[in-house]
C-alpha atoms as a PDB file:
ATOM      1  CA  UNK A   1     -24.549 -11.001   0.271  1.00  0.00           C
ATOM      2  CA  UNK A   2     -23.388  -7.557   0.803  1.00  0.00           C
ATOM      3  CA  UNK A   3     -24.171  -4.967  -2.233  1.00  0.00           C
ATOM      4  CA  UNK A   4     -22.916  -1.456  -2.368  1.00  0.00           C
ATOM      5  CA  UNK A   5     -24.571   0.498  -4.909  1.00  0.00           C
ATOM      6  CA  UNK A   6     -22.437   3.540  -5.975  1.00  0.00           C
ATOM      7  CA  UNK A   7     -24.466   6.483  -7.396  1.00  0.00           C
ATOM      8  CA  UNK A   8     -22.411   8.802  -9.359  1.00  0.00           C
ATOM      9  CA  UNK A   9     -23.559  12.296 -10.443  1.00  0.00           C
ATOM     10  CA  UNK A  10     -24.812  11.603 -13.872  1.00  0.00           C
ATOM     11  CA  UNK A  11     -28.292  11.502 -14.502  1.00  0.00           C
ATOM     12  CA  UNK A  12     -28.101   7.634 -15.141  1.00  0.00           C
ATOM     13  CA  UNK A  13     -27.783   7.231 -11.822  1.00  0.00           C
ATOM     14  CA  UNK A  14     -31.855   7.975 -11.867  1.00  0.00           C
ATOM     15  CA  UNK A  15     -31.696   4.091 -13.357  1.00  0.00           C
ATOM     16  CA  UNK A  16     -31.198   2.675  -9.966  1.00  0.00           C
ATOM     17  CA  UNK A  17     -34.376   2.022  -8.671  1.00  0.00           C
ATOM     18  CA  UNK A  18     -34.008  -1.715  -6.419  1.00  0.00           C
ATOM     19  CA  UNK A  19     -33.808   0.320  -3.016  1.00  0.00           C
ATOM     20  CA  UNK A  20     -34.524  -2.912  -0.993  1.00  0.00           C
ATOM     21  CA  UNK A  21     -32.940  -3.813   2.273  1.00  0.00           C
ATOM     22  CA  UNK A  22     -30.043  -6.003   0.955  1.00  0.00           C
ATOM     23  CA  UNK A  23     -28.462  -2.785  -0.675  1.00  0.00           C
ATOM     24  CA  UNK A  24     -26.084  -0.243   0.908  1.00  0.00           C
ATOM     25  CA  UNK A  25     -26.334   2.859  -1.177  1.00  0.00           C
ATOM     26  CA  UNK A  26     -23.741   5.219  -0.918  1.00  0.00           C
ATOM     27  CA  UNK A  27     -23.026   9.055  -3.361  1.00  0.00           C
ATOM     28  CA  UNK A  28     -20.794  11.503  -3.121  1.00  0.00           C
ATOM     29  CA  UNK A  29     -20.574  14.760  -2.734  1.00  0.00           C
ATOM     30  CA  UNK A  30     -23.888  16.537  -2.596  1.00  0.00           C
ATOM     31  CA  UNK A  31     -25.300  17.608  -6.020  1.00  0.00           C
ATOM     32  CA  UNK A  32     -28.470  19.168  -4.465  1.00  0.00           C
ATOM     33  CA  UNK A  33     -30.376  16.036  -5.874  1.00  0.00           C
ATOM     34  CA  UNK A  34     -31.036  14.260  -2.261  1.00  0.00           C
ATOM     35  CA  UNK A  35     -34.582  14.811  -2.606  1.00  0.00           C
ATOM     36  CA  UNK A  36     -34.502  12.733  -6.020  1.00  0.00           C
ATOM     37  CA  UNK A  37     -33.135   9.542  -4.180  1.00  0.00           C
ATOM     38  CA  UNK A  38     -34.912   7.052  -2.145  1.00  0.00           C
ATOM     39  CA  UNK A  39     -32.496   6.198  -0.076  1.00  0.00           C
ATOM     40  CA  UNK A  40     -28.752   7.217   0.620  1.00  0.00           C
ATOM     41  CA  UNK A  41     -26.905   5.499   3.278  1.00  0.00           C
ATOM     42  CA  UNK A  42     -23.584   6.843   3.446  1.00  0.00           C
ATOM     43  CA  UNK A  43     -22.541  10.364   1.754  1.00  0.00           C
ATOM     44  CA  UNK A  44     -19.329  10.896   1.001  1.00  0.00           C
ATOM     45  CA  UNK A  45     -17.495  14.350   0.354  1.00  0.00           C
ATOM     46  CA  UNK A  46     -13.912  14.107   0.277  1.00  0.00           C
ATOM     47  CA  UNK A  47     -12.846  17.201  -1.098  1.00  0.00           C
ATOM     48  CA  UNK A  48     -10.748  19.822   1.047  1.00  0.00           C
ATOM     49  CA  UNK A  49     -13.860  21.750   1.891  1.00  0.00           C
ATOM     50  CA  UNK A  50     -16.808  19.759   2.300  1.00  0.00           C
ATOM     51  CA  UNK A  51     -20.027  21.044   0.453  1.00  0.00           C
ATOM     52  CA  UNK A  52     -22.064  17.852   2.036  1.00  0.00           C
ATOM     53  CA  UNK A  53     -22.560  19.051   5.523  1.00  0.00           C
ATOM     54  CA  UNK A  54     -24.592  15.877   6.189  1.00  0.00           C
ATOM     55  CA  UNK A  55     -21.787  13.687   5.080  1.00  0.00           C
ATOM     56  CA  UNK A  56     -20.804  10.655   7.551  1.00  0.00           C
ATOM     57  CA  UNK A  57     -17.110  10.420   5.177  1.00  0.00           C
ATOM     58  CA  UNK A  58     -15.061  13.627   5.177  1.00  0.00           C
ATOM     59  CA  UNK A  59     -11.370  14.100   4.611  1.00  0.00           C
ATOM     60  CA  UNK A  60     -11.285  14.238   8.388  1.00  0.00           C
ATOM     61  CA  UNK A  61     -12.781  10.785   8.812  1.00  0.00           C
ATOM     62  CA  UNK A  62     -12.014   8.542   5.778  1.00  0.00           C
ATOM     63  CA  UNK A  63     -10.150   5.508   6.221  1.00  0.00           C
ATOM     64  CA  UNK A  64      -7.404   6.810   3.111  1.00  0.00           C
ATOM     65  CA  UNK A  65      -4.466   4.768   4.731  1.00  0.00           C
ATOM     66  CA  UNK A  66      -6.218   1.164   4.076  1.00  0.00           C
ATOM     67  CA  UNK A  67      -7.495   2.461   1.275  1.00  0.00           C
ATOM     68  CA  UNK A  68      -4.053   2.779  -0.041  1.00  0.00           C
ATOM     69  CA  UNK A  69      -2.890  -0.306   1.306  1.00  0.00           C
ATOM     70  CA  UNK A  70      -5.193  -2.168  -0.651  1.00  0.00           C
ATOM     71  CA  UNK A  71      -3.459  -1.609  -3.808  1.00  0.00           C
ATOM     72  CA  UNK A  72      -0.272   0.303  -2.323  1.00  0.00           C
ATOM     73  CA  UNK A  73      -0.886   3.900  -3.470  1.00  0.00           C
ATOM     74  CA  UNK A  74      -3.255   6.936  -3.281  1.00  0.00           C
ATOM     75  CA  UNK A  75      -6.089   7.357  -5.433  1.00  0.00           C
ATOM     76  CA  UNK A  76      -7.031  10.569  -7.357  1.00  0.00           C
ATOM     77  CA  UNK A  77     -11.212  10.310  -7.127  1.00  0.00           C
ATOM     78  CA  UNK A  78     -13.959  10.012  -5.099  1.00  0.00           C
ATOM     79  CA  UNK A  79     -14.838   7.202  -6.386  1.00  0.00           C
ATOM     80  CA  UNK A  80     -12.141   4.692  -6.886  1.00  0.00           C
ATOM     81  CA  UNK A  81     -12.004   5.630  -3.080  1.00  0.00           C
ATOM     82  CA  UNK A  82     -15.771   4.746  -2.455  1.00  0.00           C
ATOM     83  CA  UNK A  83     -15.167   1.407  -4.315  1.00  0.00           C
ATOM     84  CA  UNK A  84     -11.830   0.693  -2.079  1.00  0.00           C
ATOM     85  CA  UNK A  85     -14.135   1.821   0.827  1.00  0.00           C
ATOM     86  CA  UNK A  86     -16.676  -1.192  -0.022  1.00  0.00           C
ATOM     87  CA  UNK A  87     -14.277  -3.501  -0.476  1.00  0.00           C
ATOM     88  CA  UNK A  88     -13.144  -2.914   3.091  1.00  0.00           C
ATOM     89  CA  UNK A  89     -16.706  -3.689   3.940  1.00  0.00           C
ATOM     90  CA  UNK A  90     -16.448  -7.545   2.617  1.00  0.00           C
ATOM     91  CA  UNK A  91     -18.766  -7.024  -0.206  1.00  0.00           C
ATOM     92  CA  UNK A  92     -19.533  -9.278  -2.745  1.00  0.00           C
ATOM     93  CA  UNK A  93     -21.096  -6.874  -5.411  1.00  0.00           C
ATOM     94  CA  UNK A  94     -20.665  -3.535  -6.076  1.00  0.00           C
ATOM     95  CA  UNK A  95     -23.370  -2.215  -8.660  1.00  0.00           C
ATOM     96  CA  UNK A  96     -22.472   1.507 -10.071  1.00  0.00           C
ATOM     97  CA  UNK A  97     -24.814   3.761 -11.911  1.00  0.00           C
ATOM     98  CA  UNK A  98     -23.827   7.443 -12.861  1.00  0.00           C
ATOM     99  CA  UNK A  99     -20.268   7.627 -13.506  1.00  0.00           C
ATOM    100  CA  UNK A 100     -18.448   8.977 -16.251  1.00  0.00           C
ATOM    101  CA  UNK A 101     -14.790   9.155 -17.071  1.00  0.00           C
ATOM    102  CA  UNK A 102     -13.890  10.685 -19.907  1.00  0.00           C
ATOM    103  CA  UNK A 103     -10.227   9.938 -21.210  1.00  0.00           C
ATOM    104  CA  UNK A 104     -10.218  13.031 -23.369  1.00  0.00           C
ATOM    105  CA  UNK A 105      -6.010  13.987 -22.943  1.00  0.00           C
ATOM    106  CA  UNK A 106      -6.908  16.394 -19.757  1.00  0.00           C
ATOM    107  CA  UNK A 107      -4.421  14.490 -17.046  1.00  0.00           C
ATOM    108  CA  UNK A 108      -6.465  14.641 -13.813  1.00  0.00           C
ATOM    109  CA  UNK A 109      -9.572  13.076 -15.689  1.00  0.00           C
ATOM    110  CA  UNK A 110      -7.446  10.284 -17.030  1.00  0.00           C
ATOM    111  CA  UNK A 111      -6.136   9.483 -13.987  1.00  0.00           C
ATOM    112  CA  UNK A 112      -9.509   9.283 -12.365  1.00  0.00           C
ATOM    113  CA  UNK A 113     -10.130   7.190 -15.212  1.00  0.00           C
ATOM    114  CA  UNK A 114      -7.106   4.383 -14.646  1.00  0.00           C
ATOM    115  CA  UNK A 115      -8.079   4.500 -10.866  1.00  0.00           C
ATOM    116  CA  UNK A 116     -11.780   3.840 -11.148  1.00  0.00           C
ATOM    117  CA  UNK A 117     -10.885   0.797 -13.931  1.00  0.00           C
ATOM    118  CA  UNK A 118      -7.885  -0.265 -11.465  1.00  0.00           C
ATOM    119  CA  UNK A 119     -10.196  -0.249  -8.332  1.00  0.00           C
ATOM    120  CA  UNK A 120     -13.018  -2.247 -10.982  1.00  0.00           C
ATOM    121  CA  UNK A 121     -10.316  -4.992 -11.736  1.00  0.00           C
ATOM    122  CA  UNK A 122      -8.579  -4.861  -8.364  1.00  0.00           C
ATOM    123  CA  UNK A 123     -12.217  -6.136  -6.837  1.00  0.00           C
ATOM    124  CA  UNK A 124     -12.960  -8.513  -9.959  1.00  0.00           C
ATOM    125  CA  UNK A 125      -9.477 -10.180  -8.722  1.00  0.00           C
ATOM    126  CA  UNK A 126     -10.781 -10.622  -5.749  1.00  0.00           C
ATOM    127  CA  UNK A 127     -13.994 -12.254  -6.696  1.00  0.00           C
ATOM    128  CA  UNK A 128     -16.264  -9.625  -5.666  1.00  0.00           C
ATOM    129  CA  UNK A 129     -18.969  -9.286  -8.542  1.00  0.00           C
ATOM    130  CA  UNK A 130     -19.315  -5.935 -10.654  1.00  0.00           C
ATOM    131  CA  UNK A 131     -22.291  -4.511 -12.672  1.00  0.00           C
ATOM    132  CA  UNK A 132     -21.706  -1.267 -14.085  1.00  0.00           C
ATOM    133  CA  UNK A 133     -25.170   0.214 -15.309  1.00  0.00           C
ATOM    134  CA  UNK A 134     -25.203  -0.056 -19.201  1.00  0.00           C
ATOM    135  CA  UNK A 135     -25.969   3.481 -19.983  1.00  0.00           C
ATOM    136  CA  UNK A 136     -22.466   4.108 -18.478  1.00  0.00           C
ATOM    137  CA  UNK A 137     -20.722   1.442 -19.908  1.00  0.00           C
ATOM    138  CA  UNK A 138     -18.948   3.167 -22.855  1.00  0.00           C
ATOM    139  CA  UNK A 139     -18.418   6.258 -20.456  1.00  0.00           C
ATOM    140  CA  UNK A 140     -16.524   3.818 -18.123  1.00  0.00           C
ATOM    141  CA  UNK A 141     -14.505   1.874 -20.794  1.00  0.00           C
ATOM    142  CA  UNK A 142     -14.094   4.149 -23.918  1.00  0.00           C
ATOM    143  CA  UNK A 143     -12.081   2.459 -25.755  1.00  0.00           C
ATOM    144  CA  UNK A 144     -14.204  -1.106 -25.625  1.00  0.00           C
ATOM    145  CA  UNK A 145     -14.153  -2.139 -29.136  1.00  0.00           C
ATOM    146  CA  UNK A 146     -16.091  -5.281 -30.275  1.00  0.00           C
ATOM    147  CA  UNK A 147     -14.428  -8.671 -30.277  1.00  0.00           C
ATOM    148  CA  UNK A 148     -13.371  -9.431 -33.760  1.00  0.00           C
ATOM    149  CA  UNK A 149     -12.608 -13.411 -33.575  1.00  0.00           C
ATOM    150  CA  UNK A 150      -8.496 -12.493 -33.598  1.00  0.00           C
ATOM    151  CA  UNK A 151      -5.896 -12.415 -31.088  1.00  0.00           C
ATOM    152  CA  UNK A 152      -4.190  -8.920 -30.300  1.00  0.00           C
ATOM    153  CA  UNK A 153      -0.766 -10.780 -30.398  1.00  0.00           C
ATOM    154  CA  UNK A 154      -1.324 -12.680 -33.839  1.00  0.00           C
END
């Protein structure tokens, strides 16, 4: 089974703690927190001037073009790029620990928002298995109400 583990930059991403050698862990950026993790495999930094200088993805490097093929557009985030990135790897779970999207009116944010969630269904189509860490849960899908018993369309 291939697992990608995607470690965000909030502090729940301090939950992930099976570092074994079935996992691929990959973060983003660098938010001078290296020394916290076990293990990162692949650092990715994305941005127009790269912070990470240790990162193996760059916007020089990054395989964008399949990216977008995948779903036929460009993304606006990091990470709904890192999670089209694993799916190009064949993988068969993507866990994802430290990520927060906030839908609070600001455009950019809810864009990252719809992208991350379209990337999340976009691999759940394609029978690759999901676990978002609970702690992020209600960051990830804000408006998750419980189920009530009644259909939206009665």
């Amino acid at each position: 089974m291939k697992h990608f583990v995607i470690l965000g930059k909030l502090q729940s991403k301090y939950d992930f703690r099976d570092y074994n050698d079935n996992v691929t862990v990959i973060s983003m950026n660098k938010h001078f927190d290296a020394e916290f993790l076990e293990r990162v495999d692949y650092w990715f930094d994305l941005h127009e001037n790269p912070e990470n200088k240790e990162a193996q993805f760059t916007k020089q490097n990054f395989p964008f073009e399949e990216c977008h093929k995948l779903v036929g557009r460009r993304f606006y985030t990091t990470m709904a790029y890192m999670i089209a990135w694993c799916v190009l790897q064949n993988a068969d779970k993507i866990s994802i620990y430290g990520a927060k999207f906030t839908d609070d009116g600001n455009i950019r944010r809810q864009r990252e928002l719809h992208n991350v969630r379209e990337m999340l269904f976009y691999c759940m189509g394609k029978g690759i298995e999901i676990f978002i860490n609970p702690n992020d849960i209600d960051d990830l899908f804000p408006e998750h109400i419980v189920d009530d018993g009644e259909d939206f369309d009665q």
